[in-house]
Protein backbone atom coordinates (compact mmCIF):
# COMPACT_ATOMS: atom_id res chain seq x y z
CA UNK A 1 62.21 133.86 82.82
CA UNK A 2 60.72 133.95 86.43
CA UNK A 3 56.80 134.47 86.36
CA UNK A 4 56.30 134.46 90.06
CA UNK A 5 57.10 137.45 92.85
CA UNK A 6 59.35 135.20 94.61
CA UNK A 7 60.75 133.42 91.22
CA UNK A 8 61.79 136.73 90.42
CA UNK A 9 63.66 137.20 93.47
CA UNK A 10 65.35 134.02 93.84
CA UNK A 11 66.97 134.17 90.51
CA UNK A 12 67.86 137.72 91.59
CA UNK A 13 70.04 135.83 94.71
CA UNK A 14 71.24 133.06 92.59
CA UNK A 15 72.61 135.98 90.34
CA UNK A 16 74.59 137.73 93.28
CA UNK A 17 75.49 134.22 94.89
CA UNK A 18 77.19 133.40 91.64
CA UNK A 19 78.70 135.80 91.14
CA UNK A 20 80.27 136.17 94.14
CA UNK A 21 81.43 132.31 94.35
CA UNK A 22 82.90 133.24 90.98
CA UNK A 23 85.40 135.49 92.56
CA UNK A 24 85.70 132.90 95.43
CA UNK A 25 86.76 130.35 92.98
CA UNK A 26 88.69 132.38 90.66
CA UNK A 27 90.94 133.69 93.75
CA UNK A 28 91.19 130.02 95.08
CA UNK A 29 92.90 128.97 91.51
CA UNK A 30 95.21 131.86 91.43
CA UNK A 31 96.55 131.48 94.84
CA UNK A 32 97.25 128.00 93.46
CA UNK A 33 98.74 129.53 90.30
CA UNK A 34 101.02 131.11 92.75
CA UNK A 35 102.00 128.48 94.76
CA UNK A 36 102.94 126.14 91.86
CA UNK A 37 104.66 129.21 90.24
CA UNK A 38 106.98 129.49 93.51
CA UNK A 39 108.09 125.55 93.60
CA UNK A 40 108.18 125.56 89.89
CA UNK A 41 111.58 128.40 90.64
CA UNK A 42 113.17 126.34 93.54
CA UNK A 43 112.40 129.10 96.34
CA UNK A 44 111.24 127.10 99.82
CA UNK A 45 110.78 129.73 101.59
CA UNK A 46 108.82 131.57 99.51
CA UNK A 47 106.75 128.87 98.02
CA UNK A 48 105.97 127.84 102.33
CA UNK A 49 104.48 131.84 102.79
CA UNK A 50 102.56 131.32 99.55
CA UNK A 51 101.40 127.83 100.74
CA UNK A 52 99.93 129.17 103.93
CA UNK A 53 98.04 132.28 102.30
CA UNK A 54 96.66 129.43 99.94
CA UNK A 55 95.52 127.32 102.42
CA UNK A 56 93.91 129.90 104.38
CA UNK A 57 91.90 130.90 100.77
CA UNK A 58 90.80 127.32 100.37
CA UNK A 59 89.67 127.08 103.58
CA UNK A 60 87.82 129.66 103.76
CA UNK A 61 86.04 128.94 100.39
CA UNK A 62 85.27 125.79 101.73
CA UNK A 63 83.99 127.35 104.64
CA UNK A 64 81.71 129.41 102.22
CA UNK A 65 80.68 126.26 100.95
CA UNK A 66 81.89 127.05 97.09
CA UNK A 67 84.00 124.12 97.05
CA UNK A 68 83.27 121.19 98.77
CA UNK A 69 85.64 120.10 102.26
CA UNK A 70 87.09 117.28 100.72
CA UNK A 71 87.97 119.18 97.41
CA UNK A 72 89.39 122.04 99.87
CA UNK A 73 91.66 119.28 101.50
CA UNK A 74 92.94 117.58 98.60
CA UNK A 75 94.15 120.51 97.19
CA UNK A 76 95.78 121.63 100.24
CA UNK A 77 97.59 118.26 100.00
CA UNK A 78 98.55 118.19 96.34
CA UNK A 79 99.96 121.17 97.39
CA UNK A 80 101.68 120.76 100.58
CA UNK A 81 103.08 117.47 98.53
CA UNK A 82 104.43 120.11 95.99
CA UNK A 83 106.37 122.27 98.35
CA UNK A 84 107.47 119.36 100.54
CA UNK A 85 109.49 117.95 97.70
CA UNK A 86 111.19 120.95 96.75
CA UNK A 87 112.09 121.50 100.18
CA UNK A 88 114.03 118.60 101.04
């Protein structure tokens, strides 16, 4: 346990910033879920609207700095990969 004034307070941040890139990450995996969900049934145009909400998410956790840029982009393309080839 922290022994110093300011110990005490930087494991106080470190306890909110975790928590909050816990949510980060855990909504960046289920707009994934949902993508993956959408060109699992077949639907295009559905699984292209759920694309874009998921990119915007991993962007902006990447933004955040939660996940790194590159992680953010290959995501984005495993997904966009996904989608493409139930579209054609």
């Amino acid at each position: 346990m922290a022994n110093h004034k300011s110990a005490v307070k930087r494991a106080a941040q470190s306890e909110i910033r975790r928590m909050r890139n816990k949510s980060v990450k855990t909504r960046v995996k289920n707009s994934i879920k949902i993508v993956r969900l959408a060109a699992s049934e077949r639907s295009s145009e559905a699984a292209l609207k759920k694309l874009d909400a998921a990119k915007s998410i991993i962007d902006k956790a990447a933004k955040k700095g939660v996940i790194h840029t590159k992680t953010a982009s290959r995501k984005i393309s495993r997904l966009t990969k996904l989608v493409n080839t139930i579209s054609t």
